[in-house]
N, C-alpha and C. Protein backbone atom coordinates (compact mmCIF):
# COMPACT_ATOMS: atom_id res chain seq x y z
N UNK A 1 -87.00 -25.73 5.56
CA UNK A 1 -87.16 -25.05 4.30
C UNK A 1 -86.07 -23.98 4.18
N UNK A 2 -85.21 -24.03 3.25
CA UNK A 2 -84.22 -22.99 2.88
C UNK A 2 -85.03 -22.12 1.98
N UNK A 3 -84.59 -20.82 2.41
CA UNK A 3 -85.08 -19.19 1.96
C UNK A 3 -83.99 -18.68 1.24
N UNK A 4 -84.24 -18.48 0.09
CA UNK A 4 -83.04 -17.63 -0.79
C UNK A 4 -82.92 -16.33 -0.29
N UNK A 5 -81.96 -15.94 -0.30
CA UNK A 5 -81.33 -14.71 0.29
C UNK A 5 -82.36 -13.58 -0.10
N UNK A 6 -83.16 -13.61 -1.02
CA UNK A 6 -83.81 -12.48 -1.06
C UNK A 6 -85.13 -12.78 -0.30
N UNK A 7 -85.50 -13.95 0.59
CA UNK A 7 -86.39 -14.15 0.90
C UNK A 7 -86.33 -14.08 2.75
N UNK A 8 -84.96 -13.84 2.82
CA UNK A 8 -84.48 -13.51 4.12
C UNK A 8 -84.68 -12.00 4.49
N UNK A 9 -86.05 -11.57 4.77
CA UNK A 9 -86.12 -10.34 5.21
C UNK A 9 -86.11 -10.36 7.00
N UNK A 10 -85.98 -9.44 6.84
CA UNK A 10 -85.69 -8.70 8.54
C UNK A 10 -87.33 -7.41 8.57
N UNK A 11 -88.10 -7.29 9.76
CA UNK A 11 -89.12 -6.82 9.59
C UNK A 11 -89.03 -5.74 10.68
N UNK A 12 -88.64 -4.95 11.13
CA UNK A 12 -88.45 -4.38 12.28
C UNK A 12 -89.82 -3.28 12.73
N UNK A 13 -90.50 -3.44 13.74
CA UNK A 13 -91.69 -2.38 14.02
C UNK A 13 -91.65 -1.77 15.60
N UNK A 14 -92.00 -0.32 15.58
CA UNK A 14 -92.49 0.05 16.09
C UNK A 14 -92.87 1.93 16.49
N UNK A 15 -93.74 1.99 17.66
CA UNK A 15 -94.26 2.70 17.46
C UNK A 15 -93.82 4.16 17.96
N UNK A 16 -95.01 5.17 18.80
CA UNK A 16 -94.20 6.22 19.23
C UNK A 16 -94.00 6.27 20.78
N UNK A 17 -95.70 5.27 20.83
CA UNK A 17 -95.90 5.24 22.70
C UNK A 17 -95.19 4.26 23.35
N UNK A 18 -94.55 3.20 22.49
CA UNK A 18 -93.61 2.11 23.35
C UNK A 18 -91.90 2.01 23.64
N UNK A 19 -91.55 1.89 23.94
CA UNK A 19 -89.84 1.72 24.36
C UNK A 19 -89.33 0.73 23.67
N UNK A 20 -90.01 -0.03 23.02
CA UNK A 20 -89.26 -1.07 22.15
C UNK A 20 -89.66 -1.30 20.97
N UNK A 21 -88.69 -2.24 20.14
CA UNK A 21 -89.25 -2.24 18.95
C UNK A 21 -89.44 -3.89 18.34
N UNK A 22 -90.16 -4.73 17.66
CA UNK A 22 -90.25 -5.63 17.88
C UNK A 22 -89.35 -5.95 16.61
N UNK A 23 -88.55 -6.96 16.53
CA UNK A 23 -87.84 -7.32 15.34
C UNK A 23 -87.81 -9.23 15.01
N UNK A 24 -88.53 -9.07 13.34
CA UNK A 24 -88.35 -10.63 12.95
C UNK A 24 -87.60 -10.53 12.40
N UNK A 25 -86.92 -11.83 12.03
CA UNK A 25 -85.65 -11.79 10.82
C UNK A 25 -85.49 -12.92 10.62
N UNK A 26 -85.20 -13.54 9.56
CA UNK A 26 -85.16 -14.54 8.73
C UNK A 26 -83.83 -14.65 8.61
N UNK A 27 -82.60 -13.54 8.75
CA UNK A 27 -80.97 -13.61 8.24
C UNK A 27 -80.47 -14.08 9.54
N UNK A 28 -79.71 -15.29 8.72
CA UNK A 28 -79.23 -16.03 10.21
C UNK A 28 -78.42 -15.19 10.67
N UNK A 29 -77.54 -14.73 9.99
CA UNK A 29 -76.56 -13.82 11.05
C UNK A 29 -76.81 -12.74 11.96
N UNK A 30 -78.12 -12.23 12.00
CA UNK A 30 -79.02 -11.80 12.56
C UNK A 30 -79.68 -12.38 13.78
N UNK A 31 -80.04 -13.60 13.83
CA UNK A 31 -80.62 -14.27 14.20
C UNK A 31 -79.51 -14.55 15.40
N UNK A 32 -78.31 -15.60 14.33
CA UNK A 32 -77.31 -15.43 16.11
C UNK A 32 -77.23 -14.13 16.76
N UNK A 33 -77.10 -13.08 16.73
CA UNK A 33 -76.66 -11.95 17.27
C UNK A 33 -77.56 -11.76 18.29
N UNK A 34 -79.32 -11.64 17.38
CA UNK A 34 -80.11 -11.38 18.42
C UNK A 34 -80.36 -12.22 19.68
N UNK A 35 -80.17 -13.89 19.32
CA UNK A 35 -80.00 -14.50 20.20
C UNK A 35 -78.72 -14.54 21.28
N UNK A 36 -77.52 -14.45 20.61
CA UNK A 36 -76.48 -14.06 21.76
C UNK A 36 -77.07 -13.11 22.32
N UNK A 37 -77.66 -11.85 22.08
CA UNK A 37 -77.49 -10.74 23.29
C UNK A 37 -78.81 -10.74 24.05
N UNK A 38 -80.00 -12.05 23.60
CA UNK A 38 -80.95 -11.76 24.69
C UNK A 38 -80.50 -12.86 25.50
N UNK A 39 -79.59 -13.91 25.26
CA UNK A 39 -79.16 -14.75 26.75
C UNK A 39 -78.06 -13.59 27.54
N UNK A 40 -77.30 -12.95 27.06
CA UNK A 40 -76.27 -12.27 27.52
C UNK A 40 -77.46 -11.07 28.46
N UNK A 41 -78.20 -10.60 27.81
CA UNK A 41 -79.29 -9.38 28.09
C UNK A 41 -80.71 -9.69 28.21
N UNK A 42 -81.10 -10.71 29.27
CA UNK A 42 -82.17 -11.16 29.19
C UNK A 42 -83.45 -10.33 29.14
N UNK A 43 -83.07 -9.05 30.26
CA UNK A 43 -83.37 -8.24 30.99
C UNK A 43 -84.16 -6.98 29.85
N UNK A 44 -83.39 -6.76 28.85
CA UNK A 44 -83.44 -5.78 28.16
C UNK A 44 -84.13 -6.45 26.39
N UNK A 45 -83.52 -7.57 26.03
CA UNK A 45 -83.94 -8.29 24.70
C UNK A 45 -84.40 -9.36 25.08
N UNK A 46 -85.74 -9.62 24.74
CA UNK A 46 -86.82 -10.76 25.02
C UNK A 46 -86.73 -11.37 23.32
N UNK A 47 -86.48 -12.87 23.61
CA UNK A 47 -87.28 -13.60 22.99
C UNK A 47 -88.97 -13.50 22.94
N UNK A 48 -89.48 -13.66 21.45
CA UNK A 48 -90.62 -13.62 21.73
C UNK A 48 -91.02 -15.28 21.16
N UNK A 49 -90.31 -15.72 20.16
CA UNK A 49 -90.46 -16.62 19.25
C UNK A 49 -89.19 -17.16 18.53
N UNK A 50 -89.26 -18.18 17.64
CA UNK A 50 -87.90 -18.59 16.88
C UNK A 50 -87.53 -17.76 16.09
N UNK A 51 -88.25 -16.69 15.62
CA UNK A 51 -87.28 -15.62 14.80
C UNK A 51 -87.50 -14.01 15.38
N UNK A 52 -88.79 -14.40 16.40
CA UNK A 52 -89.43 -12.61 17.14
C UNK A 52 -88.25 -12.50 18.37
N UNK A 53 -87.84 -11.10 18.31
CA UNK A 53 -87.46 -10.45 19.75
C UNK A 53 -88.35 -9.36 20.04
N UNK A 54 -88.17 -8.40 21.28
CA UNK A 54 -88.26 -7.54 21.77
C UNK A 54 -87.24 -6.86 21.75
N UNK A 55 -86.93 -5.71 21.50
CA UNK A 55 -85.38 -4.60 21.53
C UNK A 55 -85.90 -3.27 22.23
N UNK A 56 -84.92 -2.88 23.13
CA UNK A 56 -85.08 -1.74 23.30
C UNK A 56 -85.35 -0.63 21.46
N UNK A 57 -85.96 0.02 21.73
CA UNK A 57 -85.84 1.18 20.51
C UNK A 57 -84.29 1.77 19.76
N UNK A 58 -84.05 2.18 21.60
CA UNK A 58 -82.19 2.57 21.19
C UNK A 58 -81.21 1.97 20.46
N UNK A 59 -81.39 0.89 20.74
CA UNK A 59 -81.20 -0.34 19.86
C UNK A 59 -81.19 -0.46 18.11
N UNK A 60 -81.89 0.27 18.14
CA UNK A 60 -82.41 -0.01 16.51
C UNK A 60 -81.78 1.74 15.84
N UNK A 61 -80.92 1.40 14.64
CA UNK A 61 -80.52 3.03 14.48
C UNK A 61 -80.22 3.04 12.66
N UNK A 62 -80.29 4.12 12.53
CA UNK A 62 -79.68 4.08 10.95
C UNK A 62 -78.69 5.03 10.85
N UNK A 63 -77.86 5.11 10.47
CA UNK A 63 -76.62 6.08 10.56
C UNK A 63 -76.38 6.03 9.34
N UNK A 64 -75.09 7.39 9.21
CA UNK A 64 -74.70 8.18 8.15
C UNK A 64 -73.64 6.77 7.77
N UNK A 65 -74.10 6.57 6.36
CA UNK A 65 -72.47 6.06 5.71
C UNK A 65 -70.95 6.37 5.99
N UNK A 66 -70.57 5.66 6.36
CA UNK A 66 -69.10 6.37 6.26
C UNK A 66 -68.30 6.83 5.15
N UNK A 67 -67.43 7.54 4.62
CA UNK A 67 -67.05 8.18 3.76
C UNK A 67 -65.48 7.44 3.40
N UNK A 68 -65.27 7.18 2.08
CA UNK A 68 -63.99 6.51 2.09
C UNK A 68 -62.96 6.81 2.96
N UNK A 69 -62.91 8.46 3.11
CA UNK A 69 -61.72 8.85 3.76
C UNK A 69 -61.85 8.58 5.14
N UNK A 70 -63.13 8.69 5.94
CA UNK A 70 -63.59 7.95 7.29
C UNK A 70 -63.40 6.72 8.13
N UNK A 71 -63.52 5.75 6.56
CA UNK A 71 -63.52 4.36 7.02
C UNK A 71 -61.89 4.02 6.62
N UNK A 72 -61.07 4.76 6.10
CA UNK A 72 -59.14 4.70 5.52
C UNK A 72 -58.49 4.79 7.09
N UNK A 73 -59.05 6.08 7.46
CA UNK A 73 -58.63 7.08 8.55
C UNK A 73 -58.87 5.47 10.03
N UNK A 74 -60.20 5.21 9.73
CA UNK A 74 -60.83 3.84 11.35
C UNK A 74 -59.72 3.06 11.56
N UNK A 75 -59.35 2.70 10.14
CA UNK A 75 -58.65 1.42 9.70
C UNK A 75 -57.17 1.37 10.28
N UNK A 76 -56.64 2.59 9.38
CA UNK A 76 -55.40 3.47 10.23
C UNK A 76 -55.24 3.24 11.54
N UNK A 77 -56.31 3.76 12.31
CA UNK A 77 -56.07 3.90 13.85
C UNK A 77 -55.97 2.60 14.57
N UNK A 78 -56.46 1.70 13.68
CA UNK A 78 -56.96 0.46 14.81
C UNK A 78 -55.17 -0.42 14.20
N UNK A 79 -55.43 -0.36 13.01
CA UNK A 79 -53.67 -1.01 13.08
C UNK A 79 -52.81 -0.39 14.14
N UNK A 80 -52.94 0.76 13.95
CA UNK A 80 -51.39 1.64 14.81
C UNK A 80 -51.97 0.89 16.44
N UNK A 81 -53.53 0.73 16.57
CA UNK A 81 -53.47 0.22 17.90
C UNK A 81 -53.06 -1.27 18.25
N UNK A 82 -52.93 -1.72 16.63
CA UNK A 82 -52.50 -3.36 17.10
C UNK A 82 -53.85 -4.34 17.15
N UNK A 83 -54.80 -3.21 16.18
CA UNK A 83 -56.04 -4.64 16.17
C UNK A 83 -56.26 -5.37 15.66
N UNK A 84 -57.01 -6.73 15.14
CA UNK A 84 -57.08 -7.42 14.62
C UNK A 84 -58.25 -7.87 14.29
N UNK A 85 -59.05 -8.47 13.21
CA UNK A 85 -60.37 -8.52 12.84
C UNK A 85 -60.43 -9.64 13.43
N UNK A 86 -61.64 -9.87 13.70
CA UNK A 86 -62.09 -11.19 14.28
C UNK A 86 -62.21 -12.56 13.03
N UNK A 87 -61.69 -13.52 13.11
CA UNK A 87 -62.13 -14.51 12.33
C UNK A 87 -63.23 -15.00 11.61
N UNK A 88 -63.47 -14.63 10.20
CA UNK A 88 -64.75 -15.40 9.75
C UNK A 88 -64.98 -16.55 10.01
N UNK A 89 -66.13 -17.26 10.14
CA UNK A 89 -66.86 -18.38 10.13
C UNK A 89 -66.51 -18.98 8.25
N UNK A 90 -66.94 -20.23 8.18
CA UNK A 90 -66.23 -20.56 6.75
C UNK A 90 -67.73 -20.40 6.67
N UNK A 91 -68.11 -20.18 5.04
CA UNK A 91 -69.44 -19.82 4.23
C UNK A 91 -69.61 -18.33 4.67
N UNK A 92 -69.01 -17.27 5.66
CA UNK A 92 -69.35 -16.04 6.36
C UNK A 92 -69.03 -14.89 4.87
């Protein structure tokens, strides 16, 4: 069954007394990630199910936007270092 993009939610829970946080998600690109890093991190990110993990808490964060002049300035630095973006996937 295909899920229209607005039907691709991500559900993330948890509490104050546990160390982790449990995360579903429906967004595949999500989905690979979490799966690359619980074979890479077995130890730390549990599969629970085809779309459930386990995450550490630390793991899970919301941060400040970056600011045009912030994200000009990243961009800057990483050319002068010679970086290069990683390749999209085609449909990415």
């Amino acid at each position: 069954m295909k899920l229209s993009p607005y039907e691709q939610e991500t559900i993330i829970l948890y509490n104050q007394a546990e160390t982790t946080a449990e995360v579903e998600t429906y967004d595949p690109k999500l989905l690979e990630k979490l799966n690359r890093l619980a074979e890479k991190y077995p130890e730390q990110i549990q599969k629970k199910g085809d779309r459930r993990f386990l995450v550490p808490k630390r793991c899970v964060s919301v941060r400040e936007p970056y600011s045009a002049e912030r994200r000009k300035a990243a961009s800057e630095r990483a050319k002068a270092a010679g970086y290069k973006p990683p390749v999209r996937k085609a449909g990415s």
